[in-house]
C-alpha atoms as a PDB file:
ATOM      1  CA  UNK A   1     -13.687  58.111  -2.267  1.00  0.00           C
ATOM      2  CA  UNK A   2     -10.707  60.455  -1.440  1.00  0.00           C
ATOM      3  CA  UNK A   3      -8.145  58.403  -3.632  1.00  0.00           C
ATOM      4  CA  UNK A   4     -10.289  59.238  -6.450  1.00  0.00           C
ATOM      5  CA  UNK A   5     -10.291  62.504  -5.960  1.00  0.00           C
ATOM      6  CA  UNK A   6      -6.297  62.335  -5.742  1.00  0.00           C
ATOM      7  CA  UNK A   7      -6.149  60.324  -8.904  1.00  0.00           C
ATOM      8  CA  UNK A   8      -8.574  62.641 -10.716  1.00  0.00           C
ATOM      9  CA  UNK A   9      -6.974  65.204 -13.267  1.00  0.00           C
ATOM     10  CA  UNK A  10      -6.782  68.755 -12.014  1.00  0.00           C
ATOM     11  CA  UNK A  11      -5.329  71.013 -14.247  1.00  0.00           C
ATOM     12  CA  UNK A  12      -6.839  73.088 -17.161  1.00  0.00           C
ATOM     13  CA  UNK A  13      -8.606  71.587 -20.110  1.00  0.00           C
ATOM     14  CA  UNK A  14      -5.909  73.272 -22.613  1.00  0.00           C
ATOM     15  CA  UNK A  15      -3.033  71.230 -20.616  1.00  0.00           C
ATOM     16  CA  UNK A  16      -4.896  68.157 -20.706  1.00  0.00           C
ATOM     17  CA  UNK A  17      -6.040  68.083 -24.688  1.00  0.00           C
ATOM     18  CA  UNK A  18      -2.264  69.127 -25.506  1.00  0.00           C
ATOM     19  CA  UNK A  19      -1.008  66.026 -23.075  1.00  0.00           C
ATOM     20  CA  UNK A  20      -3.492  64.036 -24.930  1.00  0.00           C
ATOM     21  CA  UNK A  21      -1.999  64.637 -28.191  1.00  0.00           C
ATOM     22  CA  UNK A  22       1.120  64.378 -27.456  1.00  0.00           C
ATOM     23  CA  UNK A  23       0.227  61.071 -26.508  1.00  0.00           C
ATOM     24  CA  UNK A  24      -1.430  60.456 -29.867  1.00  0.00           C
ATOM     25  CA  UNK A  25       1.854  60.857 -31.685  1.00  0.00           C
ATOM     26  CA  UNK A  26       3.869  58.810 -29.373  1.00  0.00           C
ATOM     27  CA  UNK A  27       1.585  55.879 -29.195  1.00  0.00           C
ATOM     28  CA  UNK A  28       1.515  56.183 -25.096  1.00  0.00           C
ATOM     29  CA  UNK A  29      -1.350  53.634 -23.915  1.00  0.00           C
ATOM     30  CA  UNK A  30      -3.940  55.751 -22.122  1.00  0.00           C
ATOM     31  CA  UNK A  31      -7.070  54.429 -20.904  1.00  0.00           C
ATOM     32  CA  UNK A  32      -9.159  57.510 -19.664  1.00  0.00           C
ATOM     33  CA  UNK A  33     -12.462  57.620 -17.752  1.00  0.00           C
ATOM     34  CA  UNK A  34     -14.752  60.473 -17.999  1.00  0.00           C
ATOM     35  CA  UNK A  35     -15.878  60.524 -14.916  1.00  0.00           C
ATOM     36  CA  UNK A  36     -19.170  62.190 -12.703  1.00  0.00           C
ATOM     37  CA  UNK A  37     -21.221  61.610  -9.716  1.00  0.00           C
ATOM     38  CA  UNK A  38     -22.692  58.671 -10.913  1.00  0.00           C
ATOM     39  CA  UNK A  39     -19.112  56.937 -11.654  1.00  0.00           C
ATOM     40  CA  UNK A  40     -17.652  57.754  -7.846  1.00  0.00           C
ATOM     41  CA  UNK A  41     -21.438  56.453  -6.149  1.00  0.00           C
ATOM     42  CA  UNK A  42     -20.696  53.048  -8.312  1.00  0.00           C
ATOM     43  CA  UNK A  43     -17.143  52.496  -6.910  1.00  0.00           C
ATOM     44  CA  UNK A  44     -18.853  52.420  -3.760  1.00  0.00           C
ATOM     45  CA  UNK A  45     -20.736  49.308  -4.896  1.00  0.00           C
ATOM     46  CA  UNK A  46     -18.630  47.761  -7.166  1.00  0.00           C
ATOM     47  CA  UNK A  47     -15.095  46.991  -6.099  1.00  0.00           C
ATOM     48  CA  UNK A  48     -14.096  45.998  -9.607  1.00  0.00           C
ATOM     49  CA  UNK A  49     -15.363  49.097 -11.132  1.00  0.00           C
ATOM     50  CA  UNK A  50     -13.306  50.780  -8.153  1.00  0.00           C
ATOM     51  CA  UNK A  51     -10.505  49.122  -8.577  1.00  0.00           C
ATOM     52  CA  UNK A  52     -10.857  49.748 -12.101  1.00  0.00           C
ATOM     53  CA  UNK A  53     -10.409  53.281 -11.374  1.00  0.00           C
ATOM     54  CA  UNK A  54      -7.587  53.412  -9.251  1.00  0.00           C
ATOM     55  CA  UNK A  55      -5.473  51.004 -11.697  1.00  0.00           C
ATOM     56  CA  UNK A  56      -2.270  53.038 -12.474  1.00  0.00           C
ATOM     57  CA  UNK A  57      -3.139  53.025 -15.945  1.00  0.00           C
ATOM     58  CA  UNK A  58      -6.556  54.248 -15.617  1.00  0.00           C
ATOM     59  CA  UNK A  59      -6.511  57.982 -15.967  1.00  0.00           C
ATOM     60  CA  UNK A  60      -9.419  59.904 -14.513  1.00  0.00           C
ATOM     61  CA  UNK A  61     -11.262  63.028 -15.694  1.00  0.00           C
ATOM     62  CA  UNK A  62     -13.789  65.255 -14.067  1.00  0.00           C
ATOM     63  CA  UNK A  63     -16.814  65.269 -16.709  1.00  0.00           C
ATOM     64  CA  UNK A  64     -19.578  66.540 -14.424  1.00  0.00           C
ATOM     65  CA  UNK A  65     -19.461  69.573 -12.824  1.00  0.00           C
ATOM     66  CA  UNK A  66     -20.558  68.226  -9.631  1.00  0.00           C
ATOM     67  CA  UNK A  67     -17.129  66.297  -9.092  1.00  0.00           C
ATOM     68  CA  UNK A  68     -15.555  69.985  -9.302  1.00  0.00           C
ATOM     69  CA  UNK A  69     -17.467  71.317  -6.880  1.00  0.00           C
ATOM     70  CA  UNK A  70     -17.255  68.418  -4.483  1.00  0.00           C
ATOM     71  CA  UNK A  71     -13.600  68.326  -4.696  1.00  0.00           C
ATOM     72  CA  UNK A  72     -13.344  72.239  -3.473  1.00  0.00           C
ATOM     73  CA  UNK A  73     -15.535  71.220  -0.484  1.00  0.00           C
ATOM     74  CA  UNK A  74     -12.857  68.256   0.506  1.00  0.00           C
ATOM     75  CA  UNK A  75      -9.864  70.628  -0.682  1.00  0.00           C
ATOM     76  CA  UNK A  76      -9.266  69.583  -3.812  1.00  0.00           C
ATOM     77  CA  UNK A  77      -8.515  71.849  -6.873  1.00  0.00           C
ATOM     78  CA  UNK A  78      -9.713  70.414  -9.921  1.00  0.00           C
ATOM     79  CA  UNK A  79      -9.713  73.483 -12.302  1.00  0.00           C
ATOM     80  CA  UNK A  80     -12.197  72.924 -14.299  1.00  0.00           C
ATOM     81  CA  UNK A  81     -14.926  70.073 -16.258  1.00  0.00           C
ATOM     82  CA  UNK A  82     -13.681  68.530 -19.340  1.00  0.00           C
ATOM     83  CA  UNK A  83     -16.536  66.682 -20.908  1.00  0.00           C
ATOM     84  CA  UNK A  84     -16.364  63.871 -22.671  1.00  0.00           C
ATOM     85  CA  UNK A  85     -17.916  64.874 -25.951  1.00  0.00           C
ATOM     86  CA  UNK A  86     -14.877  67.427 -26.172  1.00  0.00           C
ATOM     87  CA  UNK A  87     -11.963  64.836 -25.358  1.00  0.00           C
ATOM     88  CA  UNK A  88     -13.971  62.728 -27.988  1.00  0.00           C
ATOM     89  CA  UNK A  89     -13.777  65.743 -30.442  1.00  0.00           C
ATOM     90  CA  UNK A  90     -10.096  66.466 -30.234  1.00  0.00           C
ATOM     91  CA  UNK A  91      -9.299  63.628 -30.789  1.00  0.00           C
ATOM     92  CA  UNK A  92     -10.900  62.639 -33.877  1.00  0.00           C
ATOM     93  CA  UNK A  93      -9.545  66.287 -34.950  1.00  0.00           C
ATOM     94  CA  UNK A  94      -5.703  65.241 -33.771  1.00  0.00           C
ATOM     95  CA  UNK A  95      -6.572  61.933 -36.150  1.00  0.00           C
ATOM     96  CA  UNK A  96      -7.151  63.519 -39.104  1.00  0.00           C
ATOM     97  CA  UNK A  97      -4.119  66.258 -38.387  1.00  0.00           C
ATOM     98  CA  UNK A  98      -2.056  63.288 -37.614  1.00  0.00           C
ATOM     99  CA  UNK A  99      -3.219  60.656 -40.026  1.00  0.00           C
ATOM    100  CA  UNK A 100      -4.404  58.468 -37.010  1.00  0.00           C
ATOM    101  CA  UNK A 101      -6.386  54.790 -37.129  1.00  0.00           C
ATOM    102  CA  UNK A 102      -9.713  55.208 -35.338  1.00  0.00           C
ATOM    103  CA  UNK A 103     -12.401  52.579 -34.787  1.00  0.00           C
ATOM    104  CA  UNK A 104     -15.712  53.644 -33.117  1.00  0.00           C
ATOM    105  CA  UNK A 105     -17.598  51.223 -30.906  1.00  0.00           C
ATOM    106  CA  UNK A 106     -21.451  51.653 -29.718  1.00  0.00           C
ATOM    107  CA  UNK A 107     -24.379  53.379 -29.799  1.00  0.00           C
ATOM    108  CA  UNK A 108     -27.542  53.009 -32.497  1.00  0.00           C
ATOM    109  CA  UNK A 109     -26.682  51.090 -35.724  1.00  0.00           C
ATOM    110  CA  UNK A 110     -28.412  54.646 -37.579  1.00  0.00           C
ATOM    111  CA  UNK A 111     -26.061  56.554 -35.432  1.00  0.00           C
ATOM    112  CA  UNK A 112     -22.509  54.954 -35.733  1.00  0.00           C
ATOM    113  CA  UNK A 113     -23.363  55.316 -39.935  1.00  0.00           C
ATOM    114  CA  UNK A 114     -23.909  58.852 -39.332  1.00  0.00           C
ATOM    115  CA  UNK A 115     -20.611  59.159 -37.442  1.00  0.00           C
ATOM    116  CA  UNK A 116     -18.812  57.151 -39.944  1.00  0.00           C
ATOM    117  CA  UNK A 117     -20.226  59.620 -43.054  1.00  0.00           C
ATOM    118  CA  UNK A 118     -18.830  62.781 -40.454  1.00  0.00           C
ATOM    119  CA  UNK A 119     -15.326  61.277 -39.870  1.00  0.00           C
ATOM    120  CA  UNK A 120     -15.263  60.826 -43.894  1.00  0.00           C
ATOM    121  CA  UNK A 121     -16.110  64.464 -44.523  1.00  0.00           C
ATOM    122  CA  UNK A 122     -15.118  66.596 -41.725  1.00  0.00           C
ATOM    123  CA  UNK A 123     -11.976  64.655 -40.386  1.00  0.00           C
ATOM    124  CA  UNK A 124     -11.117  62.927 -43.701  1.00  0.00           C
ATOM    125  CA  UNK A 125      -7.508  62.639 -43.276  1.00  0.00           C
ATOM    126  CA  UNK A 126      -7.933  60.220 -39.978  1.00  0.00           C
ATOM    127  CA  UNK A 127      -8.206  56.446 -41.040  1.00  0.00           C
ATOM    128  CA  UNK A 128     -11.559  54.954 -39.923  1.00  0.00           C
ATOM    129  CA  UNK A 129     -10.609  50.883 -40.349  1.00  0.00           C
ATOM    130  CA  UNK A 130     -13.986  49.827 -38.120  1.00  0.00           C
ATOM    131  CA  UNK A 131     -16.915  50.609 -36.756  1.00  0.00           C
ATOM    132  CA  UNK A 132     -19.477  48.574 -35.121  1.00  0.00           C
ATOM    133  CA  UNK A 133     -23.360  49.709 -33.061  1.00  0.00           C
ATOM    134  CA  UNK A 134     -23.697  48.926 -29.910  1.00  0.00           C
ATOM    135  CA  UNK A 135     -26.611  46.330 -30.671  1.00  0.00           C
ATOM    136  CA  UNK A 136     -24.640  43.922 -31.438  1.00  0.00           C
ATOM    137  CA  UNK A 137     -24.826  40.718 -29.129  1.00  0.00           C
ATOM    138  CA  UNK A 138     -21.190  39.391 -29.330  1.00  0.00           C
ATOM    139  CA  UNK A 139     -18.948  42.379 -27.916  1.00  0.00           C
ATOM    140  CA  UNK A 140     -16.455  40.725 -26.761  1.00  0.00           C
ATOM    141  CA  UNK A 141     -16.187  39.030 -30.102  1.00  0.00           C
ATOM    142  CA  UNK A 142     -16.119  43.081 -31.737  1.00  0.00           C
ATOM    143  CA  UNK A 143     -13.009  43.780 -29.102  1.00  0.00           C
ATOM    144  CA  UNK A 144     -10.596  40.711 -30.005  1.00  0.00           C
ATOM    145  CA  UNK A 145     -11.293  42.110 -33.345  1.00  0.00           C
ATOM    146  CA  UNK A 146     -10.079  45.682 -32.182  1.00  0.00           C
ATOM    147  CA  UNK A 147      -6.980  44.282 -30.545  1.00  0.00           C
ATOM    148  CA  UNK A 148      -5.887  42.949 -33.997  1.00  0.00           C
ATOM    149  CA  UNK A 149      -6.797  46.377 -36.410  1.00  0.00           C
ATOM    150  CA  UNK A 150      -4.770  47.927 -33.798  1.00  0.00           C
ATOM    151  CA  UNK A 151      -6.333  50.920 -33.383  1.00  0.00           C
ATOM    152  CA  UNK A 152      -4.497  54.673 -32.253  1.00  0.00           C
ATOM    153  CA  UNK A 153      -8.030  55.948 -30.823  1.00  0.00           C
ATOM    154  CA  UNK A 154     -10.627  53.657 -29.254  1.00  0.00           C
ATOM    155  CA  UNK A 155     -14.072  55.314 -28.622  1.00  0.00           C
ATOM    156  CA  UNK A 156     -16.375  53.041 -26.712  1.00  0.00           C
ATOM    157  CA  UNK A 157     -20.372  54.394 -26.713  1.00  0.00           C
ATOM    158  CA  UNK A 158     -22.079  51.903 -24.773  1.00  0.00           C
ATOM    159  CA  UNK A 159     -22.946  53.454 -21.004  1.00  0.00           C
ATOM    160  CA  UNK A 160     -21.270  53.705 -17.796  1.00  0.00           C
ATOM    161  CA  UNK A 161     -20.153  51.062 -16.515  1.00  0.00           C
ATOM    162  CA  UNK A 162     -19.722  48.436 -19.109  1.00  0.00           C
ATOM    163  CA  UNK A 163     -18.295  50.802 -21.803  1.00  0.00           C
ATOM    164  CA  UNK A 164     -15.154  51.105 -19.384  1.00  0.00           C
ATOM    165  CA  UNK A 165     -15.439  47.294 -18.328  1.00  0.00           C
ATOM    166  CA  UNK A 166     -15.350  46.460 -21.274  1.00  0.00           C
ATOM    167  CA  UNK A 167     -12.448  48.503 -22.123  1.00  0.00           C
ATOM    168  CA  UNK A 168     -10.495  47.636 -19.106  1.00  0.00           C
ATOM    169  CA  UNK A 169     -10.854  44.046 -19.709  1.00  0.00           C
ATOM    170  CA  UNK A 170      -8.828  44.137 -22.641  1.00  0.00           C
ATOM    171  CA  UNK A 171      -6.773  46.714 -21.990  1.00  0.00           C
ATOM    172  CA  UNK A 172      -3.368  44.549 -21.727  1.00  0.00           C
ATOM    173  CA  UNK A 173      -3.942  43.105 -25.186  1.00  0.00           C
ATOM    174  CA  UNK A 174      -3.217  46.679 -26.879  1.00  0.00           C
ATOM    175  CA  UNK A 175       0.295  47.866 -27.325  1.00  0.00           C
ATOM    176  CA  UNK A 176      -1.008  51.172 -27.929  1.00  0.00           C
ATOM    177  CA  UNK A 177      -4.175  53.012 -28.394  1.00  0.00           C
ATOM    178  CA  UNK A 178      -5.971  55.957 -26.549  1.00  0.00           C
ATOM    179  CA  UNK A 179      -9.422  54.636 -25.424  1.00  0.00           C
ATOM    180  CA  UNK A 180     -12.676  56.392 -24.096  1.00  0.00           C
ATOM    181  CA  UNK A 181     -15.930  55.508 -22.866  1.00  0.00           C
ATOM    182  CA  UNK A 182     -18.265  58.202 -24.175  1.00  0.00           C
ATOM    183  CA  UNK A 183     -21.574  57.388 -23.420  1.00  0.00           C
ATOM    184  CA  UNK A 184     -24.035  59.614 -25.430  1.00  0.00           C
ATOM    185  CA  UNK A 185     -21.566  61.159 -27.311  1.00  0.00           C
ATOM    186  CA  UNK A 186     -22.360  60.280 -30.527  1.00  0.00           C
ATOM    187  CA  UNK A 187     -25.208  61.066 -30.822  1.00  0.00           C
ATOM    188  CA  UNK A 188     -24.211  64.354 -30.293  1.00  0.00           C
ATOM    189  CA  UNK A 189     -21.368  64.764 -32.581  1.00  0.00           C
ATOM    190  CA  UNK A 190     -23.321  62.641 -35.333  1.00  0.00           C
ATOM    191  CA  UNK A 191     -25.751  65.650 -35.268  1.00  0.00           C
ATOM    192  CA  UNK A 192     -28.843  62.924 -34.155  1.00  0.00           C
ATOM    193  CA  UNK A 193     -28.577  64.591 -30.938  1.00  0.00           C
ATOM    194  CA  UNK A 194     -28.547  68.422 -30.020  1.00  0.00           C
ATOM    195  CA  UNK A 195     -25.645  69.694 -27.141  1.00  0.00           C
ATOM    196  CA  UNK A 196     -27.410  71.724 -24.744  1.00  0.00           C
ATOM    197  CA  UNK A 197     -27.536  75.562 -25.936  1.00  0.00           C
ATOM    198  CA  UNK A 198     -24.482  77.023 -25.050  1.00  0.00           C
ATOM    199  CA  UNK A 199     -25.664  79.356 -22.060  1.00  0.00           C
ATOM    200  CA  UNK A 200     -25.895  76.035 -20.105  1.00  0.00           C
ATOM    201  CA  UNK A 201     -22.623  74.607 -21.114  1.00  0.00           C
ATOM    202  CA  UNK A 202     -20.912  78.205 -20.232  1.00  0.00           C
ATOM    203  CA  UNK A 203     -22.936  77.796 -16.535  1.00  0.00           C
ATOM    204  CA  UNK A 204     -22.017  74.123 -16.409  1.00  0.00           C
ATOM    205  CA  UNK A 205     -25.857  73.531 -16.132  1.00  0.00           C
ATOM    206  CA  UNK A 206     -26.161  70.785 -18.835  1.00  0.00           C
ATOM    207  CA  UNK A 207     -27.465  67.857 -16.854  1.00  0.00           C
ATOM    208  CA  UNK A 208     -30.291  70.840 -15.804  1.00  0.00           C
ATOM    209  CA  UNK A 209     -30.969  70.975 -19.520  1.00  0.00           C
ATOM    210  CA  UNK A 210     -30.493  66.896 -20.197  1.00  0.00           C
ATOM    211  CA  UNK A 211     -33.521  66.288 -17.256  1.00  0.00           C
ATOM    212  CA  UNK A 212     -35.860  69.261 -18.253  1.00  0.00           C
ATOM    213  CA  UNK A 213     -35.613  67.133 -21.999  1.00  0.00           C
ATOM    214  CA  UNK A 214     -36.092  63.847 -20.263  1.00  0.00           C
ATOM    215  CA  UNK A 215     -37.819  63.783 -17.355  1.00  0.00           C
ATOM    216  CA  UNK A 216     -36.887  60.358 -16.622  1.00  0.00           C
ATOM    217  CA  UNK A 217     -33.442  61.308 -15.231  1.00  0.00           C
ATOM    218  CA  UNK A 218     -35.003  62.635 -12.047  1.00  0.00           C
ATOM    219  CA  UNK A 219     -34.888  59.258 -10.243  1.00  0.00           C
ATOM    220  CA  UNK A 220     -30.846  58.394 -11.519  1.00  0.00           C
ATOM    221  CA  UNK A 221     -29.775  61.957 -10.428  1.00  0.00           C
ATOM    222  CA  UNK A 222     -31.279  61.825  -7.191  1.00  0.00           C
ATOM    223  CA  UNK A 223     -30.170  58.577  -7.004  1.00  0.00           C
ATOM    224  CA  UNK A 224     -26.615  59.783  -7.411  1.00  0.00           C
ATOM    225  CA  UNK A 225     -25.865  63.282  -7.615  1.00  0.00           C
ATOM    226  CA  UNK A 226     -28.421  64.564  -4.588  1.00  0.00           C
ATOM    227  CA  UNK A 227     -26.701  61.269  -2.606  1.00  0.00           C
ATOM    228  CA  UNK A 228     -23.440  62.140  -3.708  1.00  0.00           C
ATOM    229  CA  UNK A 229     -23.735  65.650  -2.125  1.00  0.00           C
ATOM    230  CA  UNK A 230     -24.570  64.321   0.892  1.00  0.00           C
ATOM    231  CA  UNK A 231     -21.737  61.753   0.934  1.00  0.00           C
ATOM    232  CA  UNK A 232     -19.211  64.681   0.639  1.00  0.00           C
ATOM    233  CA  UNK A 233     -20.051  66.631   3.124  1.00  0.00           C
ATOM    234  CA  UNK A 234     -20.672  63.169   5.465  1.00  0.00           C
ATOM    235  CA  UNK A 235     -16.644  63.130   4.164  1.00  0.00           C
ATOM    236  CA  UNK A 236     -15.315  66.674   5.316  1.00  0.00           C
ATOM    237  CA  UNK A 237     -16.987  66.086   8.633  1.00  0.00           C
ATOM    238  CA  UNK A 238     -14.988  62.953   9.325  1.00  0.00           C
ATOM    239  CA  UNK A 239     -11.702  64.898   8.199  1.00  0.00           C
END
């Protein structure tokens, strides 16, 4: 788990969003994983999704606050979260700035026609040539059709893992193109979906507000977060 944390971004959210556009307008490949918890306790399992993340052209974010905080128990300075929803923000802003191709990929059929209607108002200068829900059966089918519209900026909503997976699998068929998995993200930005109020985004406290909403997370963040903790610390006493 420690090469992730040497791999994982540690600067400030300013530096990275500025690197990011640069990027943009230079048509740099970057493949970036928004990652928490949940995503380091799956590497454990899955060597594909591991190896996944340490590929040299994955690039690897701290989303949750809880990779943060377990990197300053192991020494490492990560400066700060950058959520996803953010990255996934800026860049449909540097689209429109720019004049950028965008295709969006995932999530509820109601939802991706509410993103497409926000793009066409808010960020009308960006060129949305695709979009597709995440319902659809055939997604491997809706990325060989990505490859060709050649995309500048790839969002992917479809869930950890196989938003990335899917991603990653046909990654080397793009000459360019800045893709992100971004889960719930959507929903969010499409307005179907409230952020949490900003008092818990200031105190990093959103998955407190995300489980008091939906009491059904309590099993997957035990399951990962509560056993991540514990892995850490297991991890500073070997050092």
């Amino acid at each position: 788990m420690k090469e992730l944390f040497d791999k994982t971004y540690k600067d400030s959210k300013e530096e990275y969003l500025k690197m990011l556009e640069k990027k943009l307008k230079t048509n740099k490949k970057t493949f970036i994983v928004t990652a928490n918890p949940e995503a380091f306790m799956l590497s454990e399992k899955n060597q594909e999704y591991r190896n996944m993340l340490l590929d040299k052209n994955t690039e690897i974010v701290a989303d949750g606050i809880g990779l943060v905080k377990a990197g300053r128990i192991l020494g490492y300075v990560i400066k700060e979260r950058i959520p996803g929803i953010e990255i996934a923000e800026e860049l449909l802003k540097y689209a429109s700035e720019h004049q950028k191709k965008v295709y969006l990929f995932g999530s509820k059929p109601e939802v991706i026609e509410k993103m497409g209607n926000l793009i066409r108002e808010k960020y009308s200068d960006a060129k949305l040539i695709g979009m597709q829900d995440g319902y659809v059966e055939e997604k491997d089918k809706v990325f060989k059709d990505i490859v060709k519209k050649e995309p500048d900026i790839i969002l992917v909503a479809l869930g950890m893992p196989k938003q990335e997976e899917l991603i990653y699998k046909y990654l080397d068929k793009f000459k360019k193109g800045i893709f992100v998995g971004v889960g719930g993200s959507f929903d969010v930005i499409s307005g179907t979906k409230k952020r949490a109020p900003k008092i818990f985004i200031k105190t990093n406290t959103e998955w407190l507000y995300r489980i008091v909403k939906e009491p059904k997370r309590i099993k997957r963040f035990y399951d990962n977060n509560i056993k991540f903790i514990f892995k850490i610390y297991k991890l500073k006493k070997s050092k």
